[in-house]
N, C-alpha and C. Protein backbone atom coordinates (compact mmCIF):
# COMPACT_ATOMS: atom_id res chain seq x y z
N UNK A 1 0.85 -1.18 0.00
CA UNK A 1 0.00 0.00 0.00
C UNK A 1 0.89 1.24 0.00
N UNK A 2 0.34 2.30 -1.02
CA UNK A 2 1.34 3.23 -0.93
C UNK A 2 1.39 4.53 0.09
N UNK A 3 1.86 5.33 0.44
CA UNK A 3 2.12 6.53 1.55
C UNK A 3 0.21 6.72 1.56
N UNK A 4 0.16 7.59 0.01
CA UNK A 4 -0.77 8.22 -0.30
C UNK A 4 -2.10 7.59 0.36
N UNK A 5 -2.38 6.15 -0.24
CA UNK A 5 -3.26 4.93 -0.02
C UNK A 5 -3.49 5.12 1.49
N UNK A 6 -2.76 4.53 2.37
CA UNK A 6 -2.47 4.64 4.02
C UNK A 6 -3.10 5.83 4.39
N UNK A 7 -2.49 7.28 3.45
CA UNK A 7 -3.37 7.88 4.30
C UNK A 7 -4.92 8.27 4.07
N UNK A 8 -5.08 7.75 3.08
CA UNK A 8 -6.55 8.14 2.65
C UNK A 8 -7.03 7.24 3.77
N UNK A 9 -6.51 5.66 4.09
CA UNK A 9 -7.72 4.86 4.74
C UNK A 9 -7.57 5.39 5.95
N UNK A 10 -6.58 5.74 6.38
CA UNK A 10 -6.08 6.30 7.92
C UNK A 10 -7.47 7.50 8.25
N UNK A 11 -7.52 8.33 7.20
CA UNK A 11 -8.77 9.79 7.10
C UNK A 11 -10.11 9.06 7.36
N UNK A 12 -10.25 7.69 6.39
CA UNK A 12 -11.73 7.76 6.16
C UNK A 12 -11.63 6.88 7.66
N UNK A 13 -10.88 5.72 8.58
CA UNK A 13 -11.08 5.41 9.69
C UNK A 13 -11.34 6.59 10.75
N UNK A 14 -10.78 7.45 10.25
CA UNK A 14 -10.84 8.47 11.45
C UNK A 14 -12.06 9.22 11.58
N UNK A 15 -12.39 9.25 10.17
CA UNK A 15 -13.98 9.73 9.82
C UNK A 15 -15.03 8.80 10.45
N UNK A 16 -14.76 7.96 9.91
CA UNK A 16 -15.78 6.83 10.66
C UNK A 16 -15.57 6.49 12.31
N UNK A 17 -14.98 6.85 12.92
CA UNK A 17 -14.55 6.93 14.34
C UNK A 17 -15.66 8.61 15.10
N UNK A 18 -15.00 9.37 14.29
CA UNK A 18 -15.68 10.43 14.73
C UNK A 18 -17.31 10.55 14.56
N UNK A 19 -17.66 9.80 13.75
CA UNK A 19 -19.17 9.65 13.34
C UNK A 19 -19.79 8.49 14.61
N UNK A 20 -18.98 7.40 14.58
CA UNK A 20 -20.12 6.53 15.35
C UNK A 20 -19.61 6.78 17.10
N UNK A 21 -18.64 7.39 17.41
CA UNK A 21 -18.57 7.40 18.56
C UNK A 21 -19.88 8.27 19.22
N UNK A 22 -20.02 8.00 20.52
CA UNK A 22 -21.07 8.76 20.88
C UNK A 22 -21.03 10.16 20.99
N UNK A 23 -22.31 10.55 20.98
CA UNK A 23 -21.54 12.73 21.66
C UNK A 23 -20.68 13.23 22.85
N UNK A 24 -20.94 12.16 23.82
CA UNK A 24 -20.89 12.39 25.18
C UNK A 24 -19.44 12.20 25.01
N UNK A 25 -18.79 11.09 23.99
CA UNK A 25 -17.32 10.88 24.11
C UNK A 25 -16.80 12.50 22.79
N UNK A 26 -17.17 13.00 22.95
CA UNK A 26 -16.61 13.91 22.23
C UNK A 26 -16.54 15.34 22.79
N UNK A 27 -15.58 16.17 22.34
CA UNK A 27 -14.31 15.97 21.51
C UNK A 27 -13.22 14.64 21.92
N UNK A 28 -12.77 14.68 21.21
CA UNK A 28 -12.06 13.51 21.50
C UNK A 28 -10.41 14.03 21.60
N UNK A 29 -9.50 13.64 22.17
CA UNK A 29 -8.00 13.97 21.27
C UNK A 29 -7.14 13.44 20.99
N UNK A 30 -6.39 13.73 20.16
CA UNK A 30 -5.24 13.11 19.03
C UNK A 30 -4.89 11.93 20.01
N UNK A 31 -4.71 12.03 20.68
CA UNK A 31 -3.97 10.58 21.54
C UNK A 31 -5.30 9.67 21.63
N UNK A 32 -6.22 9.92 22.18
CA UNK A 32 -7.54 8.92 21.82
C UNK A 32 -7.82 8.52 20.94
N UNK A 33 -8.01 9.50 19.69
CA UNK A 33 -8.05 9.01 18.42
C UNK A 33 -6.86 7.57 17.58
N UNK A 34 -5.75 7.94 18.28
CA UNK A 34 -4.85 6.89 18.04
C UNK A 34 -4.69 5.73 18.43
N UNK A 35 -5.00 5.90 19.49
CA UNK A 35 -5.62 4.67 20.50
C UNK A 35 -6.93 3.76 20.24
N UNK A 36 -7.74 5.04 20.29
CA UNK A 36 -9.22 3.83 19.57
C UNK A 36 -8.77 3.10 18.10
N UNK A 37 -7.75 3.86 17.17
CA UNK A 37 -7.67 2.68 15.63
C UNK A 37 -6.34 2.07 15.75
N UNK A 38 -5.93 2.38 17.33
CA UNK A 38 -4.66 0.82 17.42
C UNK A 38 -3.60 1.60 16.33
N UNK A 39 -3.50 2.66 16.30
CA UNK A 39 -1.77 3.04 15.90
C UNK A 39 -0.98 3.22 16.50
N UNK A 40 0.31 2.30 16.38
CA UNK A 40 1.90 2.43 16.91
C UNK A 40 2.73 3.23 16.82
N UNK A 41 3.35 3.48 17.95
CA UNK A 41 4.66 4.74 17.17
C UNK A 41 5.65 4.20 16.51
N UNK A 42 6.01 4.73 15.83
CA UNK A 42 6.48 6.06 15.99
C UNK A 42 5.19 7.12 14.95
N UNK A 43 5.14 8.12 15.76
CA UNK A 43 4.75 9.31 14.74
C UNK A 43 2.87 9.44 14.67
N UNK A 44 2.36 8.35 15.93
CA UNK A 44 1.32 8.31 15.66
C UNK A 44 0.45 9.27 15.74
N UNK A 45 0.80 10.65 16.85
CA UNK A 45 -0.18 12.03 16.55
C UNK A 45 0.21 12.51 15.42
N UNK A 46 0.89 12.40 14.55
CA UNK A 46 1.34 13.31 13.02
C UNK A 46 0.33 12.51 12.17
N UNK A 47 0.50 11.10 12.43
CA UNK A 47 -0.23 10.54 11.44
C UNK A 47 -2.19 11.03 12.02
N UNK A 48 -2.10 10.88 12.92
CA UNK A 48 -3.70 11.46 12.63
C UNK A 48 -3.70 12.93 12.64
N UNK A 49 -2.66 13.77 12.66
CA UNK A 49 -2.99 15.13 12.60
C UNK A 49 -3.04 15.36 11.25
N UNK A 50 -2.41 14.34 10.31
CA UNK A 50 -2.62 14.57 8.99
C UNK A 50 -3.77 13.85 8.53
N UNK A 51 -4.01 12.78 8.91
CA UNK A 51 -5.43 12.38 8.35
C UNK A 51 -6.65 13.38 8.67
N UNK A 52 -6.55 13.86 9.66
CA UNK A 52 -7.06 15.14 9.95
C UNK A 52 -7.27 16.28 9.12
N UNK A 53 -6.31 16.87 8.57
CA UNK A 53 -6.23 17.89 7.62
C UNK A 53 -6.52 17.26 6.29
N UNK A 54 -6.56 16.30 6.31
CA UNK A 54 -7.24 15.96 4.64
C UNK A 54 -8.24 15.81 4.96
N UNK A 55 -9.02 15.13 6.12
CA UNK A 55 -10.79 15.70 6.35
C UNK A 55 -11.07 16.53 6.25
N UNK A 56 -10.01 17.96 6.92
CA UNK A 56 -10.35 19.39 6.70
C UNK A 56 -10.58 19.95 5.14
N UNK A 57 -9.91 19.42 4.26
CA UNK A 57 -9.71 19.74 2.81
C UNK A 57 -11.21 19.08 2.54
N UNK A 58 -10.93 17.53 2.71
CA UNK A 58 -12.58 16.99 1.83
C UNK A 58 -14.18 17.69 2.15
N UNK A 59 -14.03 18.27 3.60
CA UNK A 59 -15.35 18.95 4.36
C UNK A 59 -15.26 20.12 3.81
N UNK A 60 -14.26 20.81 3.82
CA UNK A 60 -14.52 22.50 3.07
C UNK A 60 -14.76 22.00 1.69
N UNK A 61 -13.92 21.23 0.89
CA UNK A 61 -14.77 21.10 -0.50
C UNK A 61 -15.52 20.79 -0.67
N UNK A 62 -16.56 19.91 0.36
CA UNK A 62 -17.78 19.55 0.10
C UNK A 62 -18.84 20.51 0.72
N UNK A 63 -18.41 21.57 1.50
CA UNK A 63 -19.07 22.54 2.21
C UNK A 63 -19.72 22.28 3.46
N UNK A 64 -19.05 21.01 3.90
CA UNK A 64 -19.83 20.27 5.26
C UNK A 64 -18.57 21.18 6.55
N UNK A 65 -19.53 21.27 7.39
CA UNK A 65 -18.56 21.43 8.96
C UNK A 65 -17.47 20.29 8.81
N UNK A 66 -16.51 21.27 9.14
CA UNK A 66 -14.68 20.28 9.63
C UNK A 66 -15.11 19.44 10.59
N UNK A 67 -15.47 17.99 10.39
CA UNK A 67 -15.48 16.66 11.31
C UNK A 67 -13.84 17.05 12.10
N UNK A 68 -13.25 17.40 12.01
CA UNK A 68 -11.78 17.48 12.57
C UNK A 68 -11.47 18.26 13.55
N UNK A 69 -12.89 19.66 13.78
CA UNK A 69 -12.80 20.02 15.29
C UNK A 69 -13.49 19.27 16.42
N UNK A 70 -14.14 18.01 15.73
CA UNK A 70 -14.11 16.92 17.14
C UNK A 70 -12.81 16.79 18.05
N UNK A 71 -11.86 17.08 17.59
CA UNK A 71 -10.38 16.37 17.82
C UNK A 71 -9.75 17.44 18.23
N UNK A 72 -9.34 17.68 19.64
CA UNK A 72 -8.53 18.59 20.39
C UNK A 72 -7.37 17.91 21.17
N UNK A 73 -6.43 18.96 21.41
CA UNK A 73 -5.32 18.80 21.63
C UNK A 73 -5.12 17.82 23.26
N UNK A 74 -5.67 18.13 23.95
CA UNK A 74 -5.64 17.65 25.44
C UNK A 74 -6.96 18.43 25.76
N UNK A 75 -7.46 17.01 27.05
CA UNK A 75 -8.44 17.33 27.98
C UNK A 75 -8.10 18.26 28.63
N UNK A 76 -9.12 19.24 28.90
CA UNK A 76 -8.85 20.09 29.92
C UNK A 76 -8.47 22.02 29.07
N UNK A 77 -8.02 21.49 27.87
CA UNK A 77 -7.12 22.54 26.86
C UNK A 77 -8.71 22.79 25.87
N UNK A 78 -9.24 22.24 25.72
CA UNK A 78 -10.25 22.30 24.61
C UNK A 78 -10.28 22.54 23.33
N UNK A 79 -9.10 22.60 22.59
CA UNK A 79 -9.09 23.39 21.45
C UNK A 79 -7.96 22.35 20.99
N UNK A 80 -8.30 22.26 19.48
CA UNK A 80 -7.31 21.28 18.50
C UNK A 80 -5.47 22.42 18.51
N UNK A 81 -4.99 21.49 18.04
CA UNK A 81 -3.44 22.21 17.94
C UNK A 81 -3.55 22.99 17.04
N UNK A 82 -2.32 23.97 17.16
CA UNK A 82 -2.09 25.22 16.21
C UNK A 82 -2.29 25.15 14.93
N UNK A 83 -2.24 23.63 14.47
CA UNK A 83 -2.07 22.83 12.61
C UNK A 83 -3.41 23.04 12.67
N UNK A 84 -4.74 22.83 13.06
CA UNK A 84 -5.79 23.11 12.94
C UNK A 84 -6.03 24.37 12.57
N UNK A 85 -5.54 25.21 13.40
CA UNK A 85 -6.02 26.79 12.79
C UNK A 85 -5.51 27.12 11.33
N UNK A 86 -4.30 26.84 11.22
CA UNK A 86 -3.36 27.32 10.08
C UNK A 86 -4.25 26.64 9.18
N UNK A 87 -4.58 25.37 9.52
CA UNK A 87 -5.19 24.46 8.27
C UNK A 87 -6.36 25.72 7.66
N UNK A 88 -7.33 25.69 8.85
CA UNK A 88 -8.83 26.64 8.92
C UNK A 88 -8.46 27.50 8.53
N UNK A 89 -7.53 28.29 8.64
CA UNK A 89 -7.53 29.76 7.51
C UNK A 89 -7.03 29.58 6.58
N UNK A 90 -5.88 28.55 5.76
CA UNK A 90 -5.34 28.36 4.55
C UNK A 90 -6.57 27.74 3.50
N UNK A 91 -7.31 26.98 4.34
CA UNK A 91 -8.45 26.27 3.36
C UNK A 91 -9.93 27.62 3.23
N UNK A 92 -9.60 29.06 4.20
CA UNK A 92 -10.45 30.21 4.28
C UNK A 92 -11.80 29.67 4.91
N UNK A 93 -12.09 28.90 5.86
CA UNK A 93 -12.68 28.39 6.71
C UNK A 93 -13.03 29.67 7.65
N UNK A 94 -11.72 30.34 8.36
CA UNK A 94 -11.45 30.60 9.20
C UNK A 94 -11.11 32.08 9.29
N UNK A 95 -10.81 33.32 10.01
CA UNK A 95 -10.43 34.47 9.39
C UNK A 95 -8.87 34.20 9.75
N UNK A 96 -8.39 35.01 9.32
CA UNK A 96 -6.88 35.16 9.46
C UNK A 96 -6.63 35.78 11.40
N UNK A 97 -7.71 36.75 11.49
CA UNK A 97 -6.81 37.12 12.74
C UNK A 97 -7.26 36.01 13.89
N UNK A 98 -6.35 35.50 14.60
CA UNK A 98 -6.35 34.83 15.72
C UNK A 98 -7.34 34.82 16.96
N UNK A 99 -7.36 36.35 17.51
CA UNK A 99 -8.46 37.00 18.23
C UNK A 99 -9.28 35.71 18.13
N UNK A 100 -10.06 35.30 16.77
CA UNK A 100 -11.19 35.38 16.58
C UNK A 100 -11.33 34.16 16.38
N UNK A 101 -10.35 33.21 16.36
CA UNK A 101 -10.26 31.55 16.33
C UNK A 101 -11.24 30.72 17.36
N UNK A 102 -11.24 31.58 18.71
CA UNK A 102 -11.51 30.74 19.53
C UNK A 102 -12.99 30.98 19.54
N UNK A 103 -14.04 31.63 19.11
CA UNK A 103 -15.42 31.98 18.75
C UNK A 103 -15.36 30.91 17.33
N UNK A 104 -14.61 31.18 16.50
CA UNK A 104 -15.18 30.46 15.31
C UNK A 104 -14.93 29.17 15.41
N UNK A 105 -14.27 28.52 16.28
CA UNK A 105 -13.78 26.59 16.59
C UNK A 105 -15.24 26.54 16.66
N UNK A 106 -15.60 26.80 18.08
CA UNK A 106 -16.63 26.79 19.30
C UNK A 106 -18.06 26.43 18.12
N UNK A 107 -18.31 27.64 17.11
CA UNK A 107 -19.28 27.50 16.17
C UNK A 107 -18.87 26.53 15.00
N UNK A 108 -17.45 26.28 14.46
CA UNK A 108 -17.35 24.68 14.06
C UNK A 108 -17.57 23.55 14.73
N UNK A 109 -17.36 23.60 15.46
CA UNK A 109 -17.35 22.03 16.76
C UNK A 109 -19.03 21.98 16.97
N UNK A 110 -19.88 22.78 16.95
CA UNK A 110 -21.59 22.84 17.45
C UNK A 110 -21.98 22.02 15.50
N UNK A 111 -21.29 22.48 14.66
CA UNK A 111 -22.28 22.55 13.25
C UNK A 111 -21.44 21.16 13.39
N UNK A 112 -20.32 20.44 13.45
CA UNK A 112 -19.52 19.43 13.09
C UNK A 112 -20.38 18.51 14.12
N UNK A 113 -20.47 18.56 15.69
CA UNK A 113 -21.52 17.49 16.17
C UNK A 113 -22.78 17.36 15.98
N UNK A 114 -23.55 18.62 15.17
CA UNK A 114 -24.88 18.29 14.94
C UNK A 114 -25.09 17.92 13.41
N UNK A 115 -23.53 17.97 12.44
CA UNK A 115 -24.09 17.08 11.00
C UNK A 115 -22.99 15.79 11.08
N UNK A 116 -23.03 15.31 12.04
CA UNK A 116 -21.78 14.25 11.92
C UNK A 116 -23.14 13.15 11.41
């Protein structure tokens, strides 16, 4: 299987993880996420932070809420890592100034658990 291959199935498991888990288990984060589909290290938060950002790409092109602000950095922190934002404003999701990230997650994460 090639890089590319791996990571497409790596995205759509992660998709399908974020869909059937319950609400109550959500947000979820990168280390859970790795854990519930049994990935080994080395490198296993990169690998779902990137399967991640290609959900972010397939949901803005399809115009659906980012399934990918289910997924935050640590309990307690609430908010996905910095690669999330950069992602959200490079794909224009998101505005550029920062200020304003933490209002616009909050209203991704509400539209992403109520069309999962």
């Amino acid at each position: 299987m090639s890089h590319s291959d791996a990571a497409t199935l790596l995205a759509h498991q992660v998709r399908t993880l974020l869909i059937q888990v319950p609400a109550s288990a959500l947000p979820m984060t990168y280390q859970q996420v790795a854990n519930a589909l049994g990935l080994t290290p080395p490198g296993t938060i990169a690998r779902v932070a990137q399967a991640l950002e290609q959900l972010m790409e397939e949901d803005v092109a399809a115009g659906r809420p980012m399934i990918a602000a289910l997924v935050i950095s640590r309990r307690g922190e609430d908010l996905p890592a910095s690669g999330f934002f950069e992602k959200a404003v490079a794909l224009g999701r998101f505005p550029s100034d920062p200020a304003q990230h933490g209002t616009r997650y909050a209203e991704e994460r509400e539209q992403a658990l109520r069309d999962r």
